[in-house]
C-alpha atoms as a PDB file:
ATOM      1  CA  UNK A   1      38.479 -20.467  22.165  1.00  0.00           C
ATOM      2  CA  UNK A   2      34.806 -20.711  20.962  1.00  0.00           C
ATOM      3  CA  UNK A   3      33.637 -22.391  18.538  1.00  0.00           C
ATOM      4  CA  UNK A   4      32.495 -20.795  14.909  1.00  0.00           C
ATOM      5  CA  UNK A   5      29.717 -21.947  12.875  1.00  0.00           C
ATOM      6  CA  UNK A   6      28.278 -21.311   9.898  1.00  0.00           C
ATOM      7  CA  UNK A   7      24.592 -20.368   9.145  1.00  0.00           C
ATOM      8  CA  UNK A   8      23.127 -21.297   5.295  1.00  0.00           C
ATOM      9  CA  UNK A   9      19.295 -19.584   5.190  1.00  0.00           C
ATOM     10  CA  UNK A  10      18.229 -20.484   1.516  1.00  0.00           C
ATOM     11  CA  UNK A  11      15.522 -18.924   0.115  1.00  0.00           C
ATOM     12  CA  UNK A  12      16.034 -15.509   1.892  1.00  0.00           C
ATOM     13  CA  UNK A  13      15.370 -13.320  -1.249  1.00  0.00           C
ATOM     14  CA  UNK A  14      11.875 -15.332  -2.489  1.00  0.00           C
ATOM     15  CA  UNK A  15      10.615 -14.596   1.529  1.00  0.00           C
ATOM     16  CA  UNK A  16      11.692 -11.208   1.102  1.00  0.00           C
ATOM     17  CA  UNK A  17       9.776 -10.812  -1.997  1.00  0.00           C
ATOM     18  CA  UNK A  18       6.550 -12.301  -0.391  1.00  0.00           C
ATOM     19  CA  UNK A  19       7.140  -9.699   2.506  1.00  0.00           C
ATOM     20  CA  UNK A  20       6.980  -6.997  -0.089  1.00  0.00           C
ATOM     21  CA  UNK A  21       4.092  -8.186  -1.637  1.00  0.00           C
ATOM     22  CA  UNK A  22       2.199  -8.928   1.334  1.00  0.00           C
ATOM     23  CA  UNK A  23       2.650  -5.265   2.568  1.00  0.00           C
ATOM     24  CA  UNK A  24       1.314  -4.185  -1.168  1.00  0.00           C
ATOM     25  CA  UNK A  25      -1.997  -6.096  -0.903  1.00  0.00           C
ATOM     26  CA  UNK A  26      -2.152  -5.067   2.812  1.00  0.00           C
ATOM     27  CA  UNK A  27      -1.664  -1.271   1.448  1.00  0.00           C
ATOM     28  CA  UNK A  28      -4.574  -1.769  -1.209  1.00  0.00           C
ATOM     29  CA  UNK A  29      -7.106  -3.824   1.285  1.00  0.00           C
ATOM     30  CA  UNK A  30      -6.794  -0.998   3.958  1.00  0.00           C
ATOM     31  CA  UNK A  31      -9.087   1.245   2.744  1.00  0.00           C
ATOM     32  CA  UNK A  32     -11.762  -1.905   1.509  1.00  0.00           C
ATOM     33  CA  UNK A  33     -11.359  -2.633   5.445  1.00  0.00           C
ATOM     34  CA  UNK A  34     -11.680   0.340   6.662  1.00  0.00           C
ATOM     35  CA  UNK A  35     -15.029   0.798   4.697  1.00  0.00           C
ATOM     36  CA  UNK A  36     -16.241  -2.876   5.584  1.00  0.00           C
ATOM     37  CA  UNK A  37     -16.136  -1.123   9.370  1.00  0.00           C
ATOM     38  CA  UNK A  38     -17.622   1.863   8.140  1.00  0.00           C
ATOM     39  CA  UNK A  39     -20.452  -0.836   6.489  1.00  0.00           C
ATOM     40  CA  UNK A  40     -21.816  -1.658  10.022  1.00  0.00           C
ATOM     41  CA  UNK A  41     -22.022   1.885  11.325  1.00  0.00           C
ATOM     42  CA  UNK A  42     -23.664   3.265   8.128  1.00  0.00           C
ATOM     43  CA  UNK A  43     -26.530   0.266   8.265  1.00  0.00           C
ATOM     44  CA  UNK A  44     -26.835   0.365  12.136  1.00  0.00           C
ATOM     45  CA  UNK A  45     -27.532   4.020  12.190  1.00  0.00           C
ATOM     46  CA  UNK A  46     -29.730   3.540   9.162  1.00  0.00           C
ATOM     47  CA  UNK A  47     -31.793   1.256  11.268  1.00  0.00           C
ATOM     48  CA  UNK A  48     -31.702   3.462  14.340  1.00  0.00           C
ATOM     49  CA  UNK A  49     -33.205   6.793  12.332  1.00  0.00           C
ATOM     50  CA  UNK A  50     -35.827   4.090  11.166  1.00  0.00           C
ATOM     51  CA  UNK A  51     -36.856   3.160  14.517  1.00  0.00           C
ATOM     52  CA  UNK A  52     -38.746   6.369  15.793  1.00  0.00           C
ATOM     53  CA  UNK A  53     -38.882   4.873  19.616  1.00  0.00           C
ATOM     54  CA  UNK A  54     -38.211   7.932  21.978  1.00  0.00           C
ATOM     55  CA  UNK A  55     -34.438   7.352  22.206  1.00  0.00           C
ATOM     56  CA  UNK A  56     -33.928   8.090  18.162  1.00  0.00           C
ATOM     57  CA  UNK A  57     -35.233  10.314  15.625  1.00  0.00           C
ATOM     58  CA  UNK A  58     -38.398   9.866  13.832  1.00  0.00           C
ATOM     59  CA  UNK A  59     -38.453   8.624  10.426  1.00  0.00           C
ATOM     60  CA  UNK A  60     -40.760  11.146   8.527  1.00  0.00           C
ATOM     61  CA  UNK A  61     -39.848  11.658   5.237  1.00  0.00           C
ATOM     62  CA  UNK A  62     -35.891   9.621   5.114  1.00  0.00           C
ATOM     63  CA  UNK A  63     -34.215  11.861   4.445  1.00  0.00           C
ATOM     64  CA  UNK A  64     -31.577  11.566   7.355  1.00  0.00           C
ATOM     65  CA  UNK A  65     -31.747   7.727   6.588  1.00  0.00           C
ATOM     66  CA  UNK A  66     -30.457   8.405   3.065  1.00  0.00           C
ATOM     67  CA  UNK A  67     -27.676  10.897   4.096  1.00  0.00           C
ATOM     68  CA  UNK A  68     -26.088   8.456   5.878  1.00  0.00           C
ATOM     69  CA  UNK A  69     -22.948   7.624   4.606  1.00  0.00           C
ATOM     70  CA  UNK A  70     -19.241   6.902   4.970  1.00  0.00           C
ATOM     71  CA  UNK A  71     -17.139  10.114   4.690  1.00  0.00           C
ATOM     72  CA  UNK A  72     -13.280   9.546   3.642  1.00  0.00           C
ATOM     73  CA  UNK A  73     -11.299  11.529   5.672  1.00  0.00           C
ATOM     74  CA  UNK A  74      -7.809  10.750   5.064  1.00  0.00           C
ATOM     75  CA  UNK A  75      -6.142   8.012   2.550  1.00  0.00           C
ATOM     76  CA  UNK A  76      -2.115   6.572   2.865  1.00  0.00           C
ATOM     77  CA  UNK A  77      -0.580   3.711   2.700  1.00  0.00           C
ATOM     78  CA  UNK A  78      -0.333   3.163   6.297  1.00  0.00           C
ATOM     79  CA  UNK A  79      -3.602   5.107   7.608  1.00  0.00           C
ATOM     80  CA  UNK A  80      -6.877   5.024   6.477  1.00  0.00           C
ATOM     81  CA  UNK A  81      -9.676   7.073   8.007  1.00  0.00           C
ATOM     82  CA  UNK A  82     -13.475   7.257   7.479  1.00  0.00           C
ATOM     83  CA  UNK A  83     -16.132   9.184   9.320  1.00  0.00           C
ATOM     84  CA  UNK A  84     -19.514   7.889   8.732  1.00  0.00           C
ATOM     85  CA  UNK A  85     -22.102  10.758   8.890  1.00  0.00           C
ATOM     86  CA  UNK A  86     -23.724  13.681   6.552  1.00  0.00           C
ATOM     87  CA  UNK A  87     -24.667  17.073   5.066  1.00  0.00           C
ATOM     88  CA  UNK A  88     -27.793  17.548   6.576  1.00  0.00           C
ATOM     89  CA  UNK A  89     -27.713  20.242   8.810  1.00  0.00           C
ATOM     90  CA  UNK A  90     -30.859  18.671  11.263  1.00  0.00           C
ATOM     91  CA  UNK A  91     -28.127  15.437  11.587  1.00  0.00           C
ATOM     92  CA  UNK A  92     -26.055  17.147  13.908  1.00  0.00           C
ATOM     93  CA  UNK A  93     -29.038  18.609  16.052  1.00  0.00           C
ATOM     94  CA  UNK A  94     -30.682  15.303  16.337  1.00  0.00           C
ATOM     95  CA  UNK A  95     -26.975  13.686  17.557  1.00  0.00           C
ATOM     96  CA  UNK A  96     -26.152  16.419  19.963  1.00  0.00           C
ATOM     97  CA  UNK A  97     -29.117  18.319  20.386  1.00  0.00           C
ATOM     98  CA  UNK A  98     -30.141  21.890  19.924  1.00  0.00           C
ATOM     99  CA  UNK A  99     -30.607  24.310  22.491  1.00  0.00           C
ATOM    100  CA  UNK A 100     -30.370  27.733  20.880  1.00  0.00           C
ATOM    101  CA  UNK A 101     -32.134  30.154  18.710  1.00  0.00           C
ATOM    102  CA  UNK A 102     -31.726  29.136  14.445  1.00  0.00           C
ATOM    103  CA  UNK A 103     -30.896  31.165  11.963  1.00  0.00           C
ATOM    104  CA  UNK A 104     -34.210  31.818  11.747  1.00  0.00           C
ATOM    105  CA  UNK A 105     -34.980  33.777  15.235  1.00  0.00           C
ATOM    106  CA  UNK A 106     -37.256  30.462  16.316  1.00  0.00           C
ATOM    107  CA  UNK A 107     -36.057  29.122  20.056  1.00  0.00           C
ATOM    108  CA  UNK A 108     -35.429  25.570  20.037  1.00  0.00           C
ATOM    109  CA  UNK A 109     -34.594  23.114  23.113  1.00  0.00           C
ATOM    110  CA  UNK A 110     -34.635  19.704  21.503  1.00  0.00           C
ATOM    111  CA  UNK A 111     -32.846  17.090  23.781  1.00  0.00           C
ATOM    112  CA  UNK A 112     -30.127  14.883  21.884  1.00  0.00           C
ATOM    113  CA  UNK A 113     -31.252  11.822  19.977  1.00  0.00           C
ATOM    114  CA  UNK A 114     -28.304  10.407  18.905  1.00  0.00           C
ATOM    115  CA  UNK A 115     -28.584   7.894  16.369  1.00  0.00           C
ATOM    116  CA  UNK A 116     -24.837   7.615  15.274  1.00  0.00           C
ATOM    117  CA  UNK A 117     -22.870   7.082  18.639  1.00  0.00           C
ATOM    118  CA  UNK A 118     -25.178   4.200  19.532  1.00  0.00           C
ATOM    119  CA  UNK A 119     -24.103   2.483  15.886  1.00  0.00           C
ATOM    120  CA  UNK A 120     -20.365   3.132  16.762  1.00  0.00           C
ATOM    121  CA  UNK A 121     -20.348   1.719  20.140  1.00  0.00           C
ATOM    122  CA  UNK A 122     -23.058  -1.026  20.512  1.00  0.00           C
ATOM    123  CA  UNK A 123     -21.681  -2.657  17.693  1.00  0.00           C
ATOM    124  CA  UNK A 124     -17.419  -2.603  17.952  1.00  0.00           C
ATOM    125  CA  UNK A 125     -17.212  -6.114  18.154  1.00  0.00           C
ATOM    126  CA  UNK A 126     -18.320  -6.781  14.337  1.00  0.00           C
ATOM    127  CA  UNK A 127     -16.803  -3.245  13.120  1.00  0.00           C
ATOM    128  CA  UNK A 128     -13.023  -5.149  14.261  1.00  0.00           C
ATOM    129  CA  UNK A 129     -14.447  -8.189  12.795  1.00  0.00           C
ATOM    130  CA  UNK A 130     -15.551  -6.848   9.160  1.00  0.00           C
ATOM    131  CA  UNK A 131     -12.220  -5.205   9.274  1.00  0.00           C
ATOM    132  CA  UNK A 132     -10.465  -8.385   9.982  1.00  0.00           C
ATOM    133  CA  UNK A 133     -12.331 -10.284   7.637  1.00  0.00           C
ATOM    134  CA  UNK A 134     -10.921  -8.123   4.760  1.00  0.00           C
ATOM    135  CA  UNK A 135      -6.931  -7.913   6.128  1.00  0.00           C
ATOM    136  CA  UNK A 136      -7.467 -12.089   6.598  1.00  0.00           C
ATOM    137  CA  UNK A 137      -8.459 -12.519   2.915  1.00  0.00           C
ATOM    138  CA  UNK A 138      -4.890 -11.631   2.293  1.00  0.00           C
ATOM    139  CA  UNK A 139      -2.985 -13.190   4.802  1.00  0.00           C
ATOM    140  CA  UNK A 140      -5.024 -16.551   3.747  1.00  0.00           C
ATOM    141  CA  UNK A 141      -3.105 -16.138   0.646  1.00  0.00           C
ATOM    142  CA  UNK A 142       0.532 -16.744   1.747  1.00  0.00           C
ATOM    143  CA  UNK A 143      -0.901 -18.992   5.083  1.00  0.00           C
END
């Protein structure tokens, strides 16, 4: 016959409470995260607009420098999404190009200087690490 033994785990319900509030503050820091990522994009486009090399727009009046911004997209407590961008119709001509006739009848074929991809990708590494900066400051708390 095998032998029975008995388990006592004190303290179960205090851990379960920290669990609960731990998932709280992570629920309230998302979105303070996500925009600390959203931070680096927004100031590293910002700097490529201001640049005016051949690979990035000319800065002639800043106006697409101060249209840059973070755009909330969508907002739970388990997602958070922000697009970082803005309402300037000439933004999304200098990103992608324009190769077409405007609204206008004049016939334009401007090559893409994008501006907002190369903020996104050349600079991942401190986008995850403002984001885990901000989801750290909580878990320092109950570490």
């Amino acid at each position: 016959m095998a032998d029975v033994f008995r388990v006592d785990v004190k303290g179960i319900k205090e851990l379960q409470a920290k669990f609960r509030q731990i998932d709280f503050e992570m629920q309230q820091i998302l979105s303070q995260a996500t925009s600390a990522g959203a931070a680096v994009v927004v100031r590293e486009a910002k700097i490529n607009v201001g640049r005016g090399h051949p690979d990035y727009p000319e800065r002639i009046t800043g106006a697409t420098m101060r249209n840059i911004r973070e755009v909330r997209k969508e907002k739970s407590a388990t997602k958070c999404v922000s697009q970082v961008g803005g309402t300037l119709e000439h933004m999304m001509r200098l990103e992608k190009g324009f190769m077409d006739t405007d609204r206008m009848g004049r016939r334009f074929h401007q090559p893409p200087r994008p501006f907002l991809r190369p903020a996104l990708d050349e600079n991942e590494e401190e986008i995850k690490k403002a984001f885990e900066e901000k989801v750290k400051q909580v878990l320092r708390k109950y570490g």
